[in-house]
N, C-alpha and C. Protein backbone atom coordinates (compact mmCIF):
# COMPACT_ATOMS: atom_id res chain seq x y z
N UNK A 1 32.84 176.82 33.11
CA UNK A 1 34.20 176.72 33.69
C UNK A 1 35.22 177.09 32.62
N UNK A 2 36.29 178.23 32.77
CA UNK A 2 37.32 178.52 32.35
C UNK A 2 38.27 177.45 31.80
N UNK A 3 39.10 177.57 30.70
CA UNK A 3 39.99 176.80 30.46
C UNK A 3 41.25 176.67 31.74
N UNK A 4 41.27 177.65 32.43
CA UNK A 4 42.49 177.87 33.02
C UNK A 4 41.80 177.16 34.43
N UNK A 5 40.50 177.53 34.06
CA UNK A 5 39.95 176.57 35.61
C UNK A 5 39.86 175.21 35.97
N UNK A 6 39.35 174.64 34.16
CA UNK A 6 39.45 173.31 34.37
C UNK A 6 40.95 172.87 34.07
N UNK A 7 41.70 173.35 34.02
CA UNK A 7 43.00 172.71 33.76
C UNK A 7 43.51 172.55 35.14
N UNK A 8 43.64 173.84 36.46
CA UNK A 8 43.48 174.31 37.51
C UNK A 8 43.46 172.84 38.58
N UNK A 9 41.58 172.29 38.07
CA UNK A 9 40.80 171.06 38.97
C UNK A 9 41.36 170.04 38.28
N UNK A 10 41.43 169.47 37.06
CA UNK A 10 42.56 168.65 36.61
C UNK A 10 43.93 168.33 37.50
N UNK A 11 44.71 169.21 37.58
CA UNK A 11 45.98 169.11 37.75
C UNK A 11 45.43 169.03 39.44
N UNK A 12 44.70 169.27 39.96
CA UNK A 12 44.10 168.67 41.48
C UNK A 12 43.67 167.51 41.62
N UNK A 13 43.24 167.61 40.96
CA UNK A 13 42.55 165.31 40.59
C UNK A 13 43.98 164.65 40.33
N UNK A 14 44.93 165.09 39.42
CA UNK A 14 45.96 164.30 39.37
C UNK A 14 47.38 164.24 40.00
N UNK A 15 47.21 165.47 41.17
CA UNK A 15 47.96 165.88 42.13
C UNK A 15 47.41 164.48 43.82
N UNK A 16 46.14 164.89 43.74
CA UNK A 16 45.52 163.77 44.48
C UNK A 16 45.33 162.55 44.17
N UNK A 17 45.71 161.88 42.66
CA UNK A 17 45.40 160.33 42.63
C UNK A 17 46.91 160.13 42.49
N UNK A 18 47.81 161.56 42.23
CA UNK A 18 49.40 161.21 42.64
C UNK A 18 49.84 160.53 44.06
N UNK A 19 49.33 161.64 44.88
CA UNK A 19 49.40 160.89 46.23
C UNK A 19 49.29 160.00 46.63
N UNK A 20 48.07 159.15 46.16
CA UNK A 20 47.05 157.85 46.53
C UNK A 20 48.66 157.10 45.78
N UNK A 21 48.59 156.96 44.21
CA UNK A 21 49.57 156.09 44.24
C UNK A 21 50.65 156.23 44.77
N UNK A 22 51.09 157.24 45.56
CA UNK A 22 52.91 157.10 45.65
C UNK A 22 52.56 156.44 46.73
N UNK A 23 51.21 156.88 47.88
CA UNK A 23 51.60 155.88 49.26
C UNK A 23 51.33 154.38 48.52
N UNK A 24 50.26 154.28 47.86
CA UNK A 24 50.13 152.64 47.63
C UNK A 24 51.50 151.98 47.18
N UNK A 25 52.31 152.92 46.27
CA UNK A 25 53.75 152.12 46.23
C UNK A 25 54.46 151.73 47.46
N UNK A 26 54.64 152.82 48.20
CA UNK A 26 55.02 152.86 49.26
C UNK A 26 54.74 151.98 50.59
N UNK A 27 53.32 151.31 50.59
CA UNK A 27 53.11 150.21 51.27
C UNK A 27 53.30 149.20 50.41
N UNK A 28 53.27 149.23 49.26
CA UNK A 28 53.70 147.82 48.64
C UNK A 28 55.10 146.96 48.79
N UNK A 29 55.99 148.20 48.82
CA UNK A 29 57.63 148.11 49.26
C UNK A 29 57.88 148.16 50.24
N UNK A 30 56.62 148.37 51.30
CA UNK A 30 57.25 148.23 52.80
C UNK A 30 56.94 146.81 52.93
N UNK A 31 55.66 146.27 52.98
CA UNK A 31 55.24 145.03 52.98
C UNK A 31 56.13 143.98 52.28
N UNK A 32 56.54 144.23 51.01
CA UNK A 32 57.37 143.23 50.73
C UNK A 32 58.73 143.15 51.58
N UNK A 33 58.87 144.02 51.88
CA UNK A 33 60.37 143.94 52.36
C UNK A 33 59.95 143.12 53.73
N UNK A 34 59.28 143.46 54.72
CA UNK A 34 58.61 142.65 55.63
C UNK A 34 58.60 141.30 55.43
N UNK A 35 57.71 141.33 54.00
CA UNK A 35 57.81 139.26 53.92
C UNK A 35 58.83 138.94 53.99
N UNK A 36 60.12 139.63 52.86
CA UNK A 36 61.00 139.13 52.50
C UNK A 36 61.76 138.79 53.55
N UNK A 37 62.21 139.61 54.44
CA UNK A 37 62.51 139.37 56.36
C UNK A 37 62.23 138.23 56.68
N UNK A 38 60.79 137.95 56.65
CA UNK A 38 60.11 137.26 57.97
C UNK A 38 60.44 135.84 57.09
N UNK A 39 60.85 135.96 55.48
CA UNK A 39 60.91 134.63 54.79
C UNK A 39 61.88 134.44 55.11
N UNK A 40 63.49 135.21 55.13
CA UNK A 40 64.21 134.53 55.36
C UNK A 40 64.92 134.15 56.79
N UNK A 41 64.49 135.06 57.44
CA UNK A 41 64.30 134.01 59.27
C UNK A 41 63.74 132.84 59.37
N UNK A 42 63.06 132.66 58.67
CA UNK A 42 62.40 131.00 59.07
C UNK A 42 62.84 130.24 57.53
N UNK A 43 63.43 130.46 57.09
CA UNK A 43 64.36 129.35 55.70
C UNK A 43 64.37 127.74 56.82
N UNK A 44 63.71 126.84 56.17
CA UNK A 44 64.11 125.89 56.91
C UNK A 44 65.53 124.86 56.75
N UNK A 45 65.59 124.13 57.76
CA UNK A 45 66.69 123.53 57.50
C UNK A 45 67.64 122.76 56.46
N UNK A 46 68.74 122.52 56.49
CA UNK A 46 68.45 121.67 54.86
C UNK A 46 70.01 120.62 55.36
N UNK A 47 69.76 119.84 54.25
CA UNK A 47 70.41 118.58 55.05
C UNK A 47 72.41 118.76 54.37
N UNK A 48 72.95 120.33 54.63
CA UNK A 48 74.00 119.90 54.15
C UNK A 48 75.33 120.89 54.60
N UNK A 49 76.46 120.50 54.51
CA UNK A 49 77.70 120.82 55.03
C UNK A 49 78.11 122.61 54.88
N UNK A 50 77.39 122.71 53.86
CA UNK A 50 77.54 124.31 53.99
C UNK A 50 76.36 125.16 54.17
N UNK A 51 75.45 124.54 54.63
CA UNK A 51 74.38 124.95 55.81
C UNK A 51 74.43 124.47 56.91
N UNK A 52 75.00 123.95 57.45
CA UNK A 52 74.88 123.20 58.32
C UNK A 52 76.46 124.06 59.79
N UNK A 53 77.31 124.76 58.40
CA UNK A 53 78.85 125.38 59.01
C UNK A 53 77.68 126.63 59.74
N UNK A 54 76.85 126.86 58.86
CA UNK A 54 76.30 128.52 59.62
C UNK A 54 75.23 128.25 60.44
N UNK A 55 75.32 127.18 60.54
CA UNK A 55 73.62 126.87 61.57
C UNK A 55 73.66 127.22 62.99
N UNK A 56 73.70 127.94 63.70
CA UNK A 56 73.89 127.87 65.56
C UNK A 56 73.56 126.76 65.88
N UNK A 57 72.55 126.05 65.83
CA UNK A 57 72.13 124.80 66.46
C UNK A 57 72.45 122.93 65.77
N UNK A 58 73.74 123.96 64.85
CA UNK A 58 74.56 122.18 64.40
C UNK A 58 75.67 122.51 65.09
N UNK A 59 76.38 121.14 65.27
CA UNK A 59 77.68 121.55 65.88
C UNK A 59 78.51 120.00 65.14
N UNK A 60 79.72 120.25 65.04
CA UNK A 60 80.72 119.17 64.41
C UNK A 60 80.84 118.28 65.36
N UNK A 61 80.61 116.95 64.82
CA UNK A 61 81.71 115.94 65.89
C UNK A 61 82.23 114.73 65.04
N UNK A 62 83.52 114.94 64.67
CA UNK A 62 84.06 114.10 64.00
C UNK A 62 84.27 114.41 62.88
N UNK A 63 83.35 113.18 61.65
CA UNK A 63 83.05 113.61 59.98
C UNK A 63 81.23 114.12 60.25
N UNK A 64 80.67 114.23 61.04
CA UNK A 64 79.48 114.54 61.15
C UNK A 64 79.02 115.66 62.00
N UNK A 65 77.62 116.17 61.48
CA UNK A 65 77.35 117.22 61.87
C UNK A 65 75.78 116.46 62.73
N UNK A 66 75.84 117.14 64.14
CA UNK A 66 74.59 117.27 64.94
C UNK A 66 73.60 118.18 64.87
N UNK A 67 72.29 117.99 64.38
CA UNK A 67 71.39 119.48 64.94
C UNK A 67 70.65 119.11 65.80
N UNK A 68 70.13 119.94 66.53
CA UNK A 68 69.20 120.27 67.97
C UNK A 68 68.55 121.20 67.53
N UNK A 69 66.98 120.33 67.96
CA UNK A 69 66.03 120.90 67.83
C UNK A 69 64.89 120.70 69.50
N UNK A 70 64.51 121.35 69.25
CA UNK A 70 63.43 121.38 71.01
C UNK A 70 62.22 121.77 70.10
N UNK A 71 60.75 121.14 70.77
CA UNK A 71 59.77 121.67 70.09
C UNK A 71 58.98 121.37 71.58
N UNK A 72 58.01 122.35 71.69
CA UNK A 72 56.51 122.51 72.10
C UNK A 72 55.29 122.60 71.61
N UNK A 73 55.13 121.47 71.41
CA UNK A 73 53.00 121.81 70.48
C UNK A 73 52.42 122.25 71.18
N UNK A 74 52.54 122.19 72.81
CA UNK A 74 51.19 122.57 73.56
C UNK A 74 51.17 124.20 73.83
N UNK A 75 52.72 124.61 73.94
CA UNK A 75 52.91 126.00 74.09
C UNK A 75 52.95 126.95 72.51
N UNK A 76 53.40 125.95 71.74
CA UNK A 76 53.89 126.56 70.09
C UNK A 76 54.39 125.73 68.89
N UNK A 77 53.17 125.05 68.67
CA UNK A 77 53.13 124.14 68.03
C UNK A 77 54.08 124.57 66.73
N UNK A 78 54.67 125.69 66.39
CA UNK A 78 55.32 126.26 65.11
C UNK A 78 56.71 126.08 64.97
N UNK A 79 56.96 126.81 66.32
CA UNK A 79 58.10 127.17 66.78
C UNK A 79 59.31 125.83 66.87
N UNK A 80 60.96 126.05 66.49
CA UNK A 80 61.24 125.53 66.78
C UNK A 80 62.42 126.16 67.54
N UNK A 81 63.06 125.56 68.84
CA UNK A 81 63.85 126.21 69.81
C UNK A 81 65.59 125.36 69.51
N UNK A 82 66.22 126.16 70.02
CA UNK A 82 67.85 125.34 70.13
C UNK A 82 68.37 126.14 71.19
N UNK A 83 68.53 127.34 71.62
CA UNK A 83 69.17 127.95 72.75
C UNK A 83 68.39 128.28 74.38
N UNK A 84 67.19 127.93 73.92
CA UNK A 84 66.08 128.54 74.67
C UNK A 84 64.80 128.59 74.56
N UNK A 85 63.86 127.79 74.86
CA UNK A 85 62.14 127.49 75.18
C UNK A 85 61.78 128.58 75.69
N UNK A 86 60.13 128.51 74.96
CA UNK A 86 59.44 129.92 75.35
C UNK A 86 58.47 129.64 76.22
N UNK A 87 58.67 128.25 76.97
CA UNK A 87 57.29 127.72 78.62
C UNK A 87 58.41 126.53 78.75
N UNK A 88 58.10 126.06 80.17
CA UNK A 88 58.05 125.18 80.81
C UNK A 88 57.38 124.12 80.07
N UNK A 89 57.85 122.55 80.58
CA UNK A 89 56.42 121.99 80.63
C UNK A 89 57.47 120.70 79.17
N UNK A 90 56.34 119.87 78.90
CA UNK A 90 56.51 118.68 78.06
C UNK A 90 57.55 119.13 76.85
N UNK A 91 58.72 118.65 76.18
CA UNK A 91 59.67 119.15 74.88
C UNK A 91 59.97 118.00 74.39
N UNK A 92 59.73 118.11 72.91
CA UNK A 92 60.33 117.26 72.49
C UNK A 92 61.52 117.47 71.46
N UNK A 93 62.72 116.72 71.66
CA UNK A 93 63.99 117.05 71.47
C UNK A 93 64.06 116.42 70.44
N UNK A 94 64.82 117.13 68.75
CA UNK A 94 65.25 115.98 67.71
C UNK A 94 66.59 116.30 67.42
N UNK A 95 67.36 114.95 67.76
CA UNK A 95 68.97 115.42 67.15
C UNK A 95 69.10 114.82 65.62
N UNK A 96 69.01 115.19 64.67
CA UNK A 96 69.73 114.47 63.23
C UNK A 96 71.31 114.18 63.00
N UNK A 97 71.44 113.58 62.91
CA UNK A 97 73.19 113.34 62.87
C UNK A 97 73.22 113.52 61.15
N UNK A 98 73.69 114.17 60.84
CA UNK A 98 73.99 114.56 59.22
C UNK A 98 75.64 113.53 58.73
N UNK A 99 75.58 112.92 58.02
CA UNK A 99 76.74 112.67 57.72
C UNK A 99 76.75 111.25 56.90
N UNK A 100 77.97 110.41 56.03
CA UNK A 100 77.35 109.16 55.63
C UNK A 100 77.71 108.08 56.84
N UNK A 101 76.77 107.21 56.71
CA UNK A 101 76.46 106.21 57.39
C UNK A 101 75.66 106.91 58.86
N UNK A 102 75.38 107.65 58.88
CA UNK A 102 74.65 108.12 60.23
C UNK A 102 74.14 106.85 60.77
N UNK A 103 72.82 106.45 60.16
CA UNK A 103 72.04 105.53 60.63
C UNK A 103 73.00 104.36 61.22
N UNK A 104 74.20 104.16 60.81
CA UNK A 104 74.95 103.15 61.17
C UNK A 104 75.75 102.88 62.73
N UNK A 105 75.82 104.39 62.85
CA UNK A 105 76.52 104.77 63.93
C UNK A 105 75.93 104.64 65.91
N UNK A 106 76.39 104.27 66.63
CA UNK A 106 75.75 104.12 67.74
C UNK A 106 76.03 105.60 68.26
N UNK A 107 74.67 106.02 68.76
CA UNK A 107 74.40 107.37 69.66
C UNK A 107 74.04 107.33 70.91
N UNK A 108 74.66 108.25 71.82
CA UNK A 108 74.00 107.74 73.51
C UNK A 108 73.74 109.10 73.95
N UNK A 109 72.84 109.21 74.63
CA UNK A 109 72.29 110.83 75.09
C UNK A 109 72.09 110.71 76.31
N UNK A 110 73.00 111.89 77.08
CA UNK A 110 73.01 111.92 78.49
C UNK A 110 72.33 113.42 79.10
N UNK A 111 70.77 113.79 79.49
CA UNK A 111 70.38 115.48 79.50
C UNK A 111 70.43 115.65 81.00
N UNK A 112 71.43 116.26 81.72
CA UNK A 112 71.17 116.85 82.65
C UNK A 112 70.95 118.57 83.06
N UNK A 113 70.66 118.45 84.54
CA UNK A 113 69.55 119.92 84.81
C UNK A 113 70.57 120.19 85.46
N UNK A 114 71.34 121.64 84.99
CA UNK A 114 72.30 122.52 85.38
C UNK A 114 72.35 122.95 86.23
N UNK A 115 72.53 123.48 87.10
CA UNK A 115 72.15 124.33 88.38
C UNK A 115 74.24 124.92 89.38
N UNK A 116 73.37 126.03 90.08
CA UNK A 116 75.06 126.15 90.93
C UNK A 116 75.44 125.00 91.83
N UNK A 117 74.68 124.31 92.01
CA UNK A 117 75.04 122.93 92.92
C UNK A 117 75.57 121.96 92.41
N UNK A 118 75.58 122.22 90.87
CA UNK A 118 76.05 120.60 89.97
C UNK A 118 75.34 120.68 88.92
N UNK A 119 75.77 119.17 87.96
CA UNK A 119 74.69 119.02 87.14
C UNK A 119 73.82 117.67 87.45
N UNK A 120 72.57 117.45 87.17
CA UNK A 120 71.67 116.93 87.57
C UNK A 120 71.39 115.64 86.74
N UNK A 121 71.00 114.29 87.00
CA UNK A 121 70.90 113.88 85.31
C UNK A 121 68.91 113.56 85.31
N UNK A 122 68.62 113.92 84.21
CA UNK A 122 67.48 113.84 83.64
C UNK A 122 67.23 112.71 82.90
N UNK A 123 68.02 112.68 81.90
CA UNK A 123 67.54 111.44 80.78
C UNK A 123 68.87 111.09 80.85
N UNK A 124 68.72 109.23 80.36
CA UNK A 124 70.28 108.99 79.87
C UNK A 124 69.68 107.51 78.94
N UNK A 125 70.24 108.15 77.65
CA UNK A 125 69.53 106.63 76.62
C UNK A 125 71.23 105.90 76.27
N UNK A 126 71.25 104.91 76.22
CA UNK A 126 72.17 104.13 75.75
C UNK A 126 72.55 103.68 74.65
N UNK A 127 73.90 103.74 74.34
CA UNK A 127 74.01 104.11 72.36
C UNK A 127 73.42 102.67 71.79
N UNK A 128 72.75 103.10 70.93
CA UNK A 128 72.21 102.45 69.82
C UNK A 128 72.19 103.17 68.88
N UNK A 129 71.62 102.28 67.55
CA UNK A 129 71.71 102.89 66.27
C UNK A 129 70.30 103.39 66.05
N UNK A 130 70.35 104.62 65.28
CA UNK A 130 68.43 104.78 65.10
C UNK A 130 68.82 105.17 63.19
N UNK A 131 67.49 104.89 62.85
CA UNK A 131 67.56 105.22 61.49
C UNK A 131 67.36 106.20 61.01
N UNK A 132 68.07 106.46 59.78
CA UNK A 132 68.47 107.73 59.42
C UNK A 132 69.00 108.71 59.91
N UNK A 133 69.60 108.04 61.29
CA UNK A 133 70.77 109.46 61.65
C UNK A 133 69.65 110.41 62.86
N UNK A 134 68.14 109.63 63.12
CA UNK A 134 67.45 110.90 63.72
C UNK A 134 67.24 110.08 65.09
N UNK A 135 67.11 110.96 66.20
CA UNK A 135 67.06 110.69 67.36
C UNK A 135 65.74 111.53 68.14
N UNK A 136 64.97 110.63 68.67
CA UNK A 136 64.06 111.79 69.48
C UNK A 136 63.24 111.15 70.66
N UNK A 137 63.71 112.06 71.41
CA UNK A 137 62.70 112.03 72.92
C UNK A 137 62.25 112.70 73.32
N UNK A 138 61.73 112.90 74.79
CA UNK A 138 60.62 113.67 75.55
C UNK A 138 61.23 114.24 76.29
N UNK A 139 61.51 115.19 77.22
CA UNK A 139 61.79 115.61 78.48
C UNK A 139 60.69 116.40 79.30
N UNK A 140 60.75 116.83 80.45
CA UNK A 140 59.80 117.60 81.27
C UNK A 140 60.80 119.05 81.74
N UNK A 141 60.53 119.88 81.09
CA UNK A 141 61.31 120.96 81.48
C UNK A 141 60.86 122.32 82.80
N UNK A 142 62.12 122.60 83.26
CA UNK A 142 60.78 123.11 84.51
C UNK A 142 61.92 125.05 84.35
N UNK A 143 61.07 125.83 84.57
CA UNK A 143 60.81 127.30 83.73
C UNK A 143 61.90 127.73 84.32
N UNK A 144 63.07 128.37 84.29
CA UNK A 144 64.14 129.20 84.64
C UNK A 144 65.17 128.41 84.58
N UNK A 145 65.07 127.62 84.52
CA UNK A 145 66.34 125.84 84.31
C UNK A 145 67.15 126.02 83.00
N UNK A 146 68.64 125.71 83.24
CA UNK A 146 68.98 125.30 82.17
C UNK A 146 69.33 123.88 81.81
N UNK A 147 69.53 123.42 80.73
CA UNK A 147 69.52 121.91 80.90
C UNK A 147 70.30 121.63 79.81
N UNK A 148 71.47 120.79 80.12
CA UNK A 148 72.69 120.06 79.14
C UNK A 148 72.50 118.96 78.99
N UNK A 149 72.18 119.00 77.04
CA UNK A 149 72.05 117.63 76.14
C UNK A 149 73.17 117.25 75.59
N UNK A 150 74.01 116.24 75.80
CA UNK A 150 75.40 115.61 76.00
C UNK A 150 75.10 114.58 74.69
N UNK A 151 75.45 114.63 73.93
CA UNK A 151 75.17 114.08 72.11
C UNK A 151 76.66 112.76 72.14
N UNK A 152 76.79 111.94 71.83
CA UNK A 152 78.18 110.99 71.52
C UNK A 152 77.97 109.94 70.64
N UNK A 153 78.73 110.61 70.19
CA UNK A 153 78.73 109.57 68.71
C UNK A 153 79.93 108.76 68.80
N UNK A 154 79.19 107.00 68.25
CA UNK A 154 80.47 106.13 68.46
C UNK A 154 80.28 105.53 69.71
N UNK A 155 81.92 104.94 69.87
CA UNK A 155 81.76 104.34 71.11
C UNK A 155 83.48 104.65 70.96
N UNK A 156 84.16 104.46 72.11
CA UNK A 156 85.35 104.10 72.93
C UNK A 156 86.18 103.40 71.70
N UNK A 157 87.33 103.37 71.42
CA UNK A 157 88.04 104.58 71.81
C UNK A 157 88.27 105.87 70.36
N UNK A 158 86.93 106.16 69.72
CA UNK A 158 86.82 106.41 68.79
C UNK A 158 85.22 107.08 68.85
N UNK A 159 85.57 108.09 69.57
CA UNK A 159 83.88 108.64 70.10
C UNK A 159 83.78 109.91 70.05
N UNK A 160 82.82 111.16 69.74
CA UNK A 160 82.94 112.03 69.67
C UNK A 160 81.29 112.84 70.57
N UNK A 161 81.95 113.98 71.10
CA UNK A 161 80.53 113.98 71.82
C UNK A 161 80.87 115.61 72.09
N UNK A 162 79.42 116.12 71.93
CA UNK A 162 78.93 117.37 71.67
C UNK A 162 77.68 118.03 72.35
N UNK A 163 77.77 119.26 72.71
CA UNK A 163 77.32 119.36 74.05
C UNK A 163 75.87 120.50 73.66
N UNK A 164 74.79 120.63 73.88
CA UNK A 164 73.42 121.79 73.72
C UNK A 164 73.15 122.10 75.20
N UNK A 165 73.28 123.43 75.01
CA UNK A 165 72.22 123.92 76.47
C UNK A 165 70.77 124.62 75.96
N UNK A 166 70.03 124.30 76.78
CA UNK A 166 69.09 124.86 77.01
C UNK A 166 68.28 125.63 77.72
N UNK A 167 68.15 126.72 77.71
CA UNK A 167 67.22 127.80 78.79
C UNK A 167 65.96 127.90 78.39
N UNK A 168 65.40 127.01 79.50
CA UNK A 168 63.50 127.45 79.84
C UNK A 168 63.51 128.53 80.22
N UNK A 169 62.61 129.32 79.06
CA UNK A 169 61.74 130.82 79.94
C UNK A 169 61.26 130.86 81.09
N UNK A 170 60.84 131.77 81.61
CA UNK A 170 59.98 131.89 82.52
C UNK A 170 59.45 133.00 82.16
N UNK A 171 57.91 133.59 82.87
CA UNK A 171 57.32 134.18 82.57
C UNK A 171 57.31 135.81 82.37
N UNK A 172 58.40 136.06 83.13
CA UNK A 172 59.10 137.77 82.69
C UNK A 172 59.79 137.37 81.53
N UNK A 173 60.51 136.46 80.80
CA UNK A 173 61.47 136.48 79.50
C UNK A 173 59.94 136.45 78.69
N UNK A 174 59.04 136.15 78.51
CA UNK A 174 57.98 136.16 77.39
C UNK A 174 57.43 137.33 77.14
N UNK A 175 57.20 138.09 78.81
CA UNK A 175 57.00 139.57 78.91
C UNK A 175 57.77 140.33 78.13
N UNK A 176 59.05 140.28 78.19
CA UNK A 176 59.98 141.07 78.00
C UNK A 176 59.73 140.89 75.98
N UNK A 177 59.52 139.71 75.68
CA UNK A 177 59.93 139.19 74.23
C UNK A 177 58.49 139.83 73.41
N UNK A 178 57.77 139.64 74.20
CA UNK A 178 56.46 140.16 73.70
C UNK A 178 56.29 141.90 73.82
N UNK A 179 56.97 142.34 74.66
CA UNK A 179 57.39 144.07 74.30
C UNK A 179 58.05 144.22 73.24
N UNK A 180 59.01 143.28 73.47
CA UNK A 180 60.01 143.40 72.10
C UNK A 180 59.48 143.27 70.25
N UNK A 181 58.42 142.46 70.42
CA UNK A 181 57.54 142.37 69.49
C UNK A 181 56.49 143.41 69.27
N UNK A 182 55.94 144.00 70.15
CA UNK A 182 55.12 145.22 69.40
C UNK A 182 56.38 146.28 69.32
N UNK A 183 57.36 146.50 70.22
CA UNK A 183 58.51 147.94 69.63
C UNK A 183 58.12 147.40 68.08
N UNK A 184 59.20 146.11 67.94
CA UNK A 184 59.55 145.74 66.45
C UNK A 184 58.47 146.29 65.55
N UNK A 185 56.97 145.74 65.43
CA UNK A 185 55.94 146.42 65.04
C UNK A 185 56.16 147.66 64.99
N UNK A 186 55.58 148.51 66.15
CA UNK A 186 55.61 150.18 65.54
C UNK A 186 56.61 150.38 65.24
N UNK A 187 57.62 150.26 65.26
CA UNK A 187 59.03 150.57 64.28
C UNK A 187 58.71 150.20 62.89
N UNK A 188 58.49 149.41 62.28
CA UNK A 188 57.94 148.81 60.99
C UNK A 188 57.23 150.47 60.51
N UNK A 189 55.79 150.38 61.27
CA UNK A 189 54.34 151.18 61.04
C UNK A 189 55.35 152.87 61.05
N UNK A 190 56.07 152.71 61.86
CA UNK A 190 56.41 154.19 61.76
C UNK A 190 57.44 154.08 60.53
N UNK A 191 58.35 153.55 60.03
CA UNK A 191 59.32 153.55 59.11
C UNK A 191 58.55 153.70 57.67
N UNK A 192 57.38 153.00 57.45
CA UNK A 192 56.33 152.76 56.49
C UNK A 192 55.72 153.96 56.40
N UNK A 193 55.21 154.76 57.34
CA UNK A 193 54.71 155.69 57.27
C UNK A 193 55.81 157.04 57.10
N UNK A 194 57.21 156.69 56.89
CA UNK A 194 57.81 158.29 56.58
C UNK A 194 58.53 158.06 55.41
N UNK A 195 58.35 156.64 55.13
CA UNK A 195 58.84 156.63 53.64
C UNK A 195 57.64 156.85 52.75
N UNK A 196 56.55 156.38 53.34
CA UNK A 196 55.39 156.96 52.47
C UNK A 196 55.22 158.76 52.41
N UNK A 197 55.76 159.37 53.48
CA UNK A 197 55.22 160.70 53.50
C UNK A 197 56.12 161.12 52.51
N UNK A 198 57.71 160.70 52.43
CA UNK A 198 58.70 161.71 51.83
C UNK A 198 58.56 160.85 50.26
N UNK A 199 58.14 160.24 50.09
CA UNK A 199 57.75 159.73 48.72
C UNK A 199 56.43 160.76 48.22
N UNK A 200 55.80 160.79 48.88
CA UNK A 200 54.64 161.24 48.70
C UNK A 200 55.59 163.13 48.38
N UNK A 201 56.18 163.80 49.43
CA UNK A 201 56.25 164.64 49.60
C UNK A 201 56.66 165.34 48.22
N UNK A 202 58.28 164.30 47.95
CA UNK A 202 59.12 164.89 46.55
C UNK A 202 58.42 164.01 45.55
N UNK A 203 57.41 163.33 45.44
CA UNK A 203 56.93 163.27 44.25
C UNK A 203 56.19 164.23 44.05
N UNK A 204 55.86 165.33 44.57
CA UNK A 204 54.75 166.59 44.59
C UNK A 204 55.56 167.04 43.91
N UNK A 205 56.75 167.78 45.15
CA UNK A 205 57.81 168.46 44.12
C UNK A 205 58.08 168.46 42.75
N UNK A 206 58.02 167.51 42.75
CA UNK A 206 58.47 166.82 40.73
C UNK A 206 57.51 167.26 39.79
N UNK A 207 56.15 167.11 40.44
CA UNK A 207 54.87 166.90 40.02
C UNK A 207 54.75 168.53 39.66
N UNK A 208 54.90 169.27 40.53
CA UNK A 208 54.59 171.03 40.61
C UNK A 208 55.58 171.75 39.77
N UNK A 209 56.67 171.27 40.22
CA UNK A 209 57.64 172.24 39.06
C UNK A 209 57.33 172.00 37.97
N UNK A 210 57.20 171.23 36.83
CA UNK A 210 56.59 171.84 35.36
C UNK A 210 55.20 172.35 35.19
N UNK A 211 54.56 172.47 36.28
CA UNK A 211 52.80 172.86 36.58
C UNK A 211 53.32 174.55 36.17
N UNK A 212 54.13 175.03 37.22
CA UNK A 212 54.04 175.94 37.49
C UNK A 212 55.15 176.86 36.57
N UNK A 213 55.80 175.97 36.22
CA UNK A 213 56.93 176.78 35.22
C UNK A 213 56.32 176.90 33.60
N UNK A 214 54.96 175.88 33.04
CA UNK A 214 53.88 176.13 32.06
C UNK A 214 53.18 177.39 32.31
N UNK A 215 52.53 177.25 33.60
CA UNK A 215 51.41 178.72 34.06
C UNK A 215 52.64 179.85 33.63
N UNK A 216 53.96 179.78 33.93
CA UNK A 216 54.79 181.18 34.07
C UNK A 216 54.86 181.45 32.41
């Protein structure tokens, strides 16, 4: 083999393990960026006044802040809901009252089932104090329903009260959410794959121009 030949298959071996690494960079920086996403959508809650101003599912009443939470183990044991459940069926609701003296304070919870005819009442607990500011019960939620959790803090004439709705799915909104989840996917797979190509592409470029301006 020629000098000019093996230099030739050389600069092919390192034209091809160029490639290999620019995509492996290239999925390395797609993937992270992915975690980094998916980490900070699910940041969990935290117990304070300037998390609590940007939270959708706190709301002010008074010197204190409310959060709403809805959970399903049997449908999604992970998940936690505030605008909207992803099934029908058993929820369990946690309000935290953030603020000092929470635990001190009497809370009364009134959940009724919304509808164009009225509102309905579901649950109604009577203020008492619970400890640490946390509150939690059960409801039975039934799938296309919306349902208003009526929060009051205090009592008369010094009471403050704050209002959560809730929308049960039904089984076309999961359809619909679960399309929405593979688009999201191949959008990812395709974005990954053209930053890998044009990485790949102009790192050639880079790679060839002093190849070929040596041979000249």
């Amino acid at each position: 083999m020629g000098v000019s030949s093996y230099r030739a298959f050389n600069s092919s071996r390192g034209e091809q393990g160029g490639w290999g690494a620019r995509l492996a960079v290239a999925a390395t920086v797609s993937v992270a960026a992915l975690a980094l996403a998916r980490m900070c959508t699910t940041v969990a809650f935290a117990h304070g006044n300037a998390a609590l101003r940007d939270d959708a599912c706190a709301k002010r009443a008074g010197l204190y802040y409310v959060h709403f939470s809805a959970y399903q183990p049997s449908f999604n044991p992970y998940e936690q809901y505030c605008e909207a459940t992803g099934s029908e069926g058993d929820a369990l609701v946690v309000l935290d009252v953030v603020g000092a003296g929470a635990d001190t304070l009497p809370v009364s919870i009134r959940v009724l089932d919304v509808t164009t005819s009225g509102a309905h009442p579901v649950l109604e607990l009577p203020p008492q104090r619970y400890r640490g500011g946390i509150v939690n019960f059960h409801v039975a939620l039934q799938a296309g329903r919306s349902y208003m959790t009526a929060v009051t803090l205090g009592e008369p004439p010094r009471s403050y009260t704050v209002n959560y709705t809730l929308r049960v799915a039904t089984w076309w909104d999961r359809v619909v959410a679960g399309v929405g989840q593979v688009v999201g996917i191949g959008t990812i797979i395709v974005v990954f794959l053209v930053v890998g190509l044009l990485y790949a592409f102009y790192g050639r470029q880079s790679y060839e121009a002093p190849h070929w301006k040596q041979q000249a």
